[in-house]
N, C-alpha and C. Protein backbone atom coordinates (compact mmCIF):
# COMPACT_ATOMS: atom_id res chain seq x y z
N UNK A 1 248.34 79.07 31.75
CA UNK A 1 248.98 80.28 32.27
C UNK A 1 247.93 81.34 32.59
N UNK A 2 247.22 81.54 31.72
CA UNK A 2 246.16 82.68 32.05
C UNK A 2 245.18 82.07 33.19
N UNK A 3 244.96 80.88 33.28
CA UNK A 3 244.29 80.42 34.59
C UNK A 3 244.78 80.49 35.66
N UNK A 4 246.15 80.54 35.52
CA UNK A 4 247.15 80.51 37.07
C UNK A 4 247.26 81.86 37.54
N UNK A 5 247.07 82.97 36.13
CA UNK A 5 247.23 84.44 36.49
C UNK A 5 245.70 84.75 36.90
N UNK A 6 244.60 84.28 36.74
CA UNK A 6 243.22 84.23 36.82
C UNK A 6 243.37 83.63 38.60
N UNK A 7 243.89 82.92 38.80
CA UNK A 7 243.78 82.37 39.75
C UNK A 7 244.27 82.96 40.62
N UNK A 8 245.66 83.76 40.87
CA UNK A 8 246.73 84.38 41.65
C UNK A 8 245.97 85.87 41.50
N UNK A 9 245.49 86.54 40.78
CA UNK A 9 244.82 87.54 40.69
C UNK A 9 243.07 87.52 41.87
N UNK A 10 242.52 86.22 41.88
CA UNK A 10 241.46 86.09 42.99
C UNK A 10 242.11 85.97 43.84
N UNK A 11 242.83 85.03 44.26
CA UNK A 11 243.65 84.87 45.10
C UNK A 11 244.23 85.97 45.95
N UNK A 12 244.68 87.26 45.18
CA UNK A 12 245.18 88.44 45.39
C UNK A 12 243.95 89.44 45.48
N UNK A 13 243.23 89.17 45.20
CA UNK A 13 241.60 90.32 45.44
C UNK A 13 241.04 89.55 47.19
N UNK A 14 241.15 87.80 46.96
CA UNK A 14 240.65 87.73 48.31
C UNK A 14 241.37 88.21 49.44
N UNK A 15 242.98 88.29 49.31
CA UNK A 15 243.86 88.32 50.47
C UNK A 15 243.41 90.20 50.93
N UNK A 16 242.90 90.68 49.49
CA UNK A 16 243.38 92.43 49.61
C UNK A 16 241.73 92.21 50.67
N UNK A 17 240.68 91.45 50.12
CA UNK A 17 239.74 91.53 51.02
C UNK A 17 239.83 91.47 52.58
N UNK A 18 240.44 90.50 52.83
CA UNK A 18 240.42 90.26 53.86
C UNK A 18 241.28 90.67 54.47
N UNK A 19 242.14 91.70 54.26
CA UNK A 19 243.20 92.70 55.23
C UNK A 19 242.37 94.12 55.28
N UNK A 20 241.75 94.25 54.26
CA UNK A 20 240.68 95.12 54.44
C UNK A 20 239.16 95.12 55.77
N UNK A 21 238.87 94.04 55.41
CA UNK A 21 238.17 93.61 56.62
C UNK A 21 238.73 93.36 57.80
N UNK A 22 240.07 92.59 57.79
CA UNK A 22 240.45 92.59 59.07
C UNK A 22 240.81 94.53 59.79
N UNK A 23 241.44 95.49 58.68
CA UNK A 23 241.47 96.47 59.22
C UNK A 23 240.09 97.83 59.40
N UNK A 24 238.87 97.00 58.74
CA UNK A 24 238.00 97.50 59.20
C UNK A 24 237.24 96.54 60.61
N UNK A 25 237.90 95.58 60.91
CA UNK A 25 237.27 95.51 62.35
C UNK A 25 238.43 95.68 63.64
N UNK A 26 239.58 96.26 62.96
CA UNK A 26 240.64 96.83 64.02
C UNK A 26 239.96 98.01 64.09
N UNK A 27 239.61 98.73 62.82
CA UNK A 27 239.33 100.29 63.00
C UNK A 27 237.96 100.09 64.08
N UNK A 28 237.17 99.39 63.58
CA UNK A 28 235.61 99.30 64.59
C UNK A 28 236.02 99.23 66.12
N UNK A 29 236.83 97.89 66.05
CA UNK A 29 237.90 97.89 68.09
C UNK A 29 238.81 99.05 68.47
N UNK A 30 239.07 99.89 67.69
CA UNK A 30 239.74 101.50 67.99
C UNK A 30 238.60 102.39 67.89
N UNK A 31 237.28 102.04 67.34
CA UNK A 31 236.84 103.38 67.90
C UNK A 31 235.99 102.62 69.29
N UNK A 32 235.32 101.41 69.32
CA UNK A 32 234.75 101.34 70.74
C UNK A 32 235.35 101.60 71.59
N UNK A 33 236.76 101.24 71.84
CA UNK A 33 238.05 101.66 72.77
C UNK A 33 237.87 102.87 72.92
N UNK A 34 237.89 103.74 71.86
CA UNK A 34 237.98 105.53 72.18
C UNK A 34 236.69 105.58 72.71
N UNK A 35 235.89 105.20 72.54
CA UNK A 35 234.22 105.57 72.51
C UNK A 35 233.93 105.25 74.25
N UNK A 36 234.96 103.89 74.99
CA UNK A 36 234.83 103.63 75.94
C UNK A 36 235.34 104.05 76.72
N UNK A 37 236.34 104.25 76.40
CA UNK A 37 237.84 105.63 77.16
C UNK A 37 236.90 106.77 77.54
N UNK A 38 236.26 107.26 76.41
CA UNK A 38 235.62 108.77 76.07
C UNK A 38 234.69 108.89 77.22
N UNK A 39 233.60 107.80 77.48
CA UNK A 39 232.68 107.27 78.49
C UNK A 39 233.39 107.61 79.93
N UNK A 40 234.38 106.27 79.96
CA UNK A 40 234.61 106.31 81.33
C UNK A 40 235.46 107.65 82.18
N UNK A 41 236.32 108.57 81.08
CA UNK A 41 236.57 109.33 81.38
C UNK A 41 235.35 110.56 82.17
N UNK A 42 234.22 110.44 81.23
CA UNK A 42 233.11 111.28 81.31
C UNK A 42 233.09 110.91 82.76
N UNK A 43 232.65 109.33 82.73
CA UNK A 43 231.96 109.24 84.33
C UNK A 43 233.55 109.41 85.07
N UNK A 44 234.26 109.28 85.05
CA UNK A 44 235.41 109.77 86.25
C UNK A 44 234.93 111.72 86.38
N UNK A 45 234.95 112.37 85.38
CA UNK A 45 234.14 114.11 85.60
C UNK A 45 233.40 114.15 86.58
N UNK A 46 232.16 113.05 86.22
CA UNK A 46 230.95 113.42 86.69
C UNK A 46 231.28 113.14 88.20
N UNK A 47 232.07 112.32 88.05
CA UNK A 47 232.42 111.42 89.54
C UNK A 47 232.82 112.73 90.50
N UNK A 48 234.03 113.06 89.73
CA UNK A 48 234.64 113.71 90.60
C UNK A 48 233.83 115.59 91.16
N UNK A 49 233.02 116.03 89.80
CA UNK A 49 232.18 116.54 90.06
C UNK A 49 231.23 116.75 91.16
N UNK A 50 230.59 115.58 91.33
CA UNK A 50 229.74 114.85 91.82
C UNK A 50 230.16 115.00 93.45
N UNK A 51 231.51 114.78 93.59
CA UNK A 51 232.27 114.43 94.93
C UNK A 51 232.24 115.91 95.33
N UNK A 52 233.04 116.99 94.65
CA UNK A 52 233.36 118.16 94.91
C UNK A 52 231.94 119.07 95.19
N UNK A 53 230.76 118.60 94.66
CA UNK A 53 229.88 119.63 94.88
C UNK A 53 229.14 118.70 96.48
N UNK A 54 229.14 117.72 96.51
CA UNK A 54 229.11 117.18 97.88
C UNK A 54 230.00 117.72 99.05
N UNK A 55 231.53 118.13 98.60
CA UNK A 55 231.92 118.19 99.82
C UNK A 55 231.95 120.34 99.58
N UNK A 56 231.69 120.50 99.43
CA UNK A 56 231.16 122.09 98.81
C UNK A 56 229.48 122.26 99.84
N UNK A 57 228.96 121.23 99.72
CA UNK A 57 227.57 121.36 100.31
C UNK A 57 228.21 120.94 101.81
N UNK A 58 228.86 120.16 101.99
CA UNK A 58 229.47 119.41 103.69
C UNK A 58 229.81 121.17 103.92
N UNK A 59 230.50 121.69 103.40
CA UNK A 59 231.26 122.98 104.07
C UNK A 59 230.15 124.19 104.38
N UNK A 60 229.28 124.46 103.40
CA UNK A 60 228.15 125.22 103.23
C UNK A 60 227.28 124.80 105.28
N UNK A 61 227.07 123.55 104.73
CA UNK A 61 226.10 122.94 106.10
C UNK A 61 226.80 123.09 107.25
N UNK A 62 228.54 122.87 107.13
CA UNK A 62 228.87 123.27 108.57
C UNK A 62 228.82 124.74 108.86
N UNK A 63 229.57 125.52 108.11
CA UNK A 63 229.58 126.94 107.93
C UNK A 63 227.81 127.47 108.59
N UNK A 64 227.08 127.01 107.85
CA UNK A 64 225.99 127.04 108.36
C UNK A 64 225.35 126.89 109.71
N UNK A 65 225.83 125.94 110.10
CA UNK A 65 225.41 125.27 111.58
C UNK A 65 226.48 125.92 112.91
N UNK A 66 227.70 126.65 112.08
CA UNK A 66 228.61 127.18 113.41
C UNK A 66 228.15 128.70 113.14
N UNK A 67 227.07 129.30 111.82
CA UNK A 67 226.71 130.47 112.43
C UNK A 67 225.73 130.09 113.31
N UNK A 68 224.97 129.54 112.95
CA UNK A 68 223.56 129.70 113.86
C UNK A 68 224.11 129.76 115.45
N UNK A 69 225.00 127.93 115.77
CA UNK A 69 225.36 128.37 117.12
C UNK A 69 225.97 129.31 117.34
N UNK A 70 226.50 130.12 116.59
CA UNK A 70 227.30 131.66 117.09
C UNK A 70 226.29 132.27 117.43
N UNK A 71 224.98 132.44 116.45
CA UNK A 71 223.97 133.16 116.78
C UNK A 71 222.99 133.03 118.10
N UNK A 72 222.85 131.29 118.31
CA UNK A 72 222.49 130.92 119.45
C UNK A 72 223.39 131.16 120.87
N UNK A 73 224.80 131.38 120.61
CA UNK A 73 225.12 131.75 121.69
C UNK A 73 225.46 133.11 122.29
N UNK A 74 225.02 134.17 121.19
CA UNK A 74 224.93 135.23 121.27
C UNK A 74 223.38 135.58 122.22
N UNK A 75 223.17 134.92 121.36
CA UNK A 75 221.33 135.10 122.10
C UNK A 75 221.57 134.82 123.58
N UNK A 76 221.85 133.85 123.61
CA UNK A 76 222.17 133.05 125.25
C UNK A 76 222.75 134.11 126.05
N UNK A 77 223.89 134.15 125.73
CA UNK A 77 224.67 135.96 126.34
C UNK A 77 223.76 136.95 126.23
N UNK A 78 223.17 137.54 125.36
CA UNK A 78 222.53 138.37 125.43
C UNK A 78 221.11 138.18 126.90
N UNK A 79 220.41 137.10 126.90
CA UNK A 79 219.55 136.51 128.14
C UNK A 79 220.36 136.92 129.13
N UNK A 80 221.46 136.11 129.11
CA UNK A 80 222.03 136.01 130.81
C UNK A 80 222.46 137.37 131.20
N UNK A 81 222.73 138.57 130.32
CA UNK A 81 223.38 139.78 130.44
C UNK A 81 221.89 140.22 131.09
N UNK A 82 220.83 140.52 130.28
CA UNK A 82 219.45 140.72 131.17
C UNK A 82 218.99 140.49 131.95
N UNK A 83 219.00 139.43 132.26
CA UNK A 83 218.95 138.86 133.54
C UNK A 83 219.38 139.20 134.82
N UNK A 84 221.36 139.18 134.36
CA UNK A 84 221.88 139.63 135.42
C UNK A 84 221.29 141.03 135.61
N UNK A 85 221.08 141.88 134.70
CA UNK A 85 220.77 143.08 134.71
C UNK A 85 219.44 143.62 135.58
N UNK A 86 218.76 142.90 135.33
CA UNK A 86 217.16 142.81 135.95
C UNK A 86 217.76 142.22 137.63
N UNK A 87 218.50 141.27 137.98
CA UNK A 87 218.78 141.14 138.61
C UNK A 87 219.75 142.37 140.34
N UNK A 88 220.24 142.55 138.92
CA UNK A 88 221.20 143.85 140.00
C UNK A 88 219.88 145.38 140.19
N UNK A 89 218.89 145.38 139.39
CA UNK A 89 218.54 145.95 139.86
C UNK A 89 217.09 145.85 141.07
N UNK A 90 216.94 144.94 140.86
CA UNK A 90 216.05 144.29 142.12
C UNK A 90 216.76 144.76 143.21
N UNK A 91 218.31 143.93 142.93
CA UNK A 91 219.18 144.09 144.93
C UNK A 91 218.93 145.36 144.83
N UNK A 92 219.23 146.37 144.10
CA UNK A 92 219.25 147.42 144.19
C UNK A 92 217.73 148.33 144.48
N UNK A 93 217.08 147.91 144.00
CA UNK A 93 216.17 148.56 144.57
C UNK A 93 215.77 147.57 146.16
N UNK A 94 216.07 146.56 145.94
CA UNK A 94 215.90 146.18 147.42
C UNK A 94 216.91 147.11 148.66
N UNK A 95 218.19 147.42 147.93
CA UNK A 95 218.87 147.52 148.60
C UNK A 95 218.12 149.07 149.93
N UNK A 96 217.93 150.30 148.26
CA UNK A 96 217.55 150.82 148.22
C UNK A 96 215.86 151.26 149.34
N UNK A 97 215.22 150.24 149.44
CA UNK A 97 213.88 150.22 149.98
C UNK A 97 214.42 149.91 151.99
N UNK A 98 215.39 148.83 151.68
CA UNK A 98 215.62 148.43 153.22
C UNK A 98 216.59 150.20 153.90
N UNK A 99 217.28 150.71 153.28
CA UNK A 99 218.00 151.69 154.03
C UNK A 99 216.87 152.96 154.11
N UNK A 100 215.58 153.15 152.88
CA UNK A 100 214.33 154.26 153.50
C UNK A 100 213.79 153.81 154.80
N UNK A 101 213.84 152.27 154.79
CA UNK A 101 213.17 151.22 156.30
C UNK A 101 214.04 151.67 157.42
N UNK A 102 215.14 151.81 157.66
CA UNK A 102 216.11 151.77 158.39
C UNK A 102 216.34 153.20 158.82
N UNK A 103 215.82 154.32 157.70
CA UNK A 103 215.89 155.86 157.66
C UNK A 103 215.01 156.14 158.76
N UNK A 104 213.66 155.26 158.12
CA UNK A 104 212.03 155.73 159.34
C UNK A 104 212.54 155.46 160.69
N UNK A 105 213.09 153.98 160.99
CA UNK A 105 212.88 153.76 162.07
C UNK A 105 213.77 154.39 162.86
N UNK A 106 215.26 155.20 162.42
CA UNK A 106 215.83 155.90 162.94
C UNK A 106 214.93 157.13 163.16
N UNK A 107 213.84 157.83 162.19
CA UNK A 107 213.67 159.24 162.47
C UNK A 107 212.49 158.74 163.24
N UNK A 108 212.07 157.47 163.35
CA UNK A 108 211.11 157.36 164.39
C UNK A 108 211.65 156.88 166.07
N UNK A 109 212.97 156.65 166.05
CA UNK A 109 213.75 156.36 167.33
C UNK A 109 213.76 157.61 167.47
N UNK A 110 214.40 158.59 167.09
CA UNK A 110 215.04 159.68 167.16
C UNK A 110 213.57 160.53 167.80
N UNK A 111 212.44 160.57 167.17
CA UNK A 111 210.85 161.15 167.43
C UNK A 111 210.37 161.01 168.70
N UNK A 112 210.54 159.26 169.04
CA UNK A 112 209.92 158.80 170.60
C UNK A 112 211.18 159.51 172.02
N UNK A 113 212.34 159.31 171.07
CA UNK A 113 213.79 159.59 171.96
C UNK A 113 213.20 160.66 172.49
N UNK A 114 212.88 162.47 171.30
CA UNK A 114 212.62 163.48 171.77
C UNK A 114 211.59 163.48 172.11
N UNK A 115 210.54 162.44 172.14
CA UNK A 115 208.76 163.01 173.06
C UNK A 115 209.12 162.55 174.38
N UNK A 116 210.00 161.56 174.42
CA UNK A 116 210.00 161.18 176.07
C UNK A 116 211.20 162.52 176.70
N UNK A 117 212.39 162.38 176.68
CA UNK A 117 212.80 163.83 176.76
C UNK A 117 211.86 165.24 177.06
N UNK A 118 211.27 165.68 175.81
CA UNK A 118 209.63 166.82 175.94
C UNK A 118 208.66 166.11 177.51
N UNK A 119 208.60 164.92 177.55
CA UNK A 119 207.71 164.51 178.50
C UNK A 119 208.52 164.69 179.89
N UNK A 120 209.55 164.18 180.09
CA UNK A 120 210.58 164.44 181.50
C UNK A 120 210.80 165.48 181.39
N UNK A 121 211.33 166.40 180.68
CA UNK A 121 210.95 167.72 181.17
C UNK A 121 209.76 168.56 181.36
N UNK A 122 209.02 167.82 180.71
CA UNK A 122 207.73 168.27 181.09
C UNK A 122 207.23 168.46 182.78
N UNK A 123 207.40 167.35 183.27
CA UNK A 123 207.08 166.25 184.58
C UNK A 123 208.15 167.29 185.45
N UNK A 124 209.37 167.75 184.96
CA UNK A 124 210.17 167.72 186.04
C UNK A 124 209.93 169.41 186.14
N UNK A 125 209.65 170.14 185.25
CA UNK A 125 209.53 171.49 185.28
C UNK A 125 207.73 171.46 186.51
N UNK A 126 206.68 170.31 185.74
CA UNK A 126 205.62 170.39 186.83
C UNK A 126 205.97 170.04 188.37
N UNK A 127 207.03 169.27 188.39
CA UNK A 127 207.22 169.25 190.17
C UNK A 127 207.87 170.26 190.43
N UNK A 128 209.00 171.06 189.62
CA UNK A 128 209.38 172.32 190.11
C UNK A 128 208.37 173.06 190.90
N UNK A 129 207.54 173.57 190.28
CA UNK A 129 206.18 174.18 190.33
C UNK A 129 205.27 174.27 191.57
């Protein structure tokens, strides 16, 4: 009897062992699980992190690139406004230079008109004479 209680008593220390062990390698597979959860969650952050400051930089670079061409096409306008500007005033002083041309040769029509006039009467008062 005391051998059978000797016996059922190991018997009962090995079983307590080994539910012990088995629930210390459930507990070990619940924490790598958390430990791996914990991980992959991290990298889904970083991920998504990762994504958002990429498309944060995409917006920056366009934002970027539609001032400049604003700026470049300001510039451009600004040229062609000078241009035209420099332009209108050329005609204009051309315009300007051809009607002083046009002034002379009238006050020089008008000059020969009255010397020949001064000259026929000149001529016609000497045959009076």
């Amino acid at each position: 009897a005391n051998e059978t209680r000797r016996r059922a008593a190991q018997a009962q220390k090995a079983t307590e062992e080994r539910i012990a062990l088995a629930n210390e390698a459930r507990q070990r597979e619940a924490q790598q699980k958390a430990s791996e959860e914990r991980a992959r969650l991290a990298d889904e952050e970083r991920w998504r992190t990762a994504r958002q400051e990429a498309s944060e930089e995409r917006a920056r670079l366009a934002n970027e690139t539609r001032r400049r061409a604003a700026q470049a096409q300001k510039a451009t306008e600004e040229r062609i406004a000078l241009a035209n500007e420099a332009r209108q005033r050329e005609a204009q002083q051309k315009a300007s230079e051809e009607r002083a041309r046009l002034a002379d040769e009238e006050r020089w029509r008008t000059a020969r008109q009255e010397a020949s006039e001064e000259r026929a009467r000149l001529a016609n008062e000497t045959r009076r004479r």
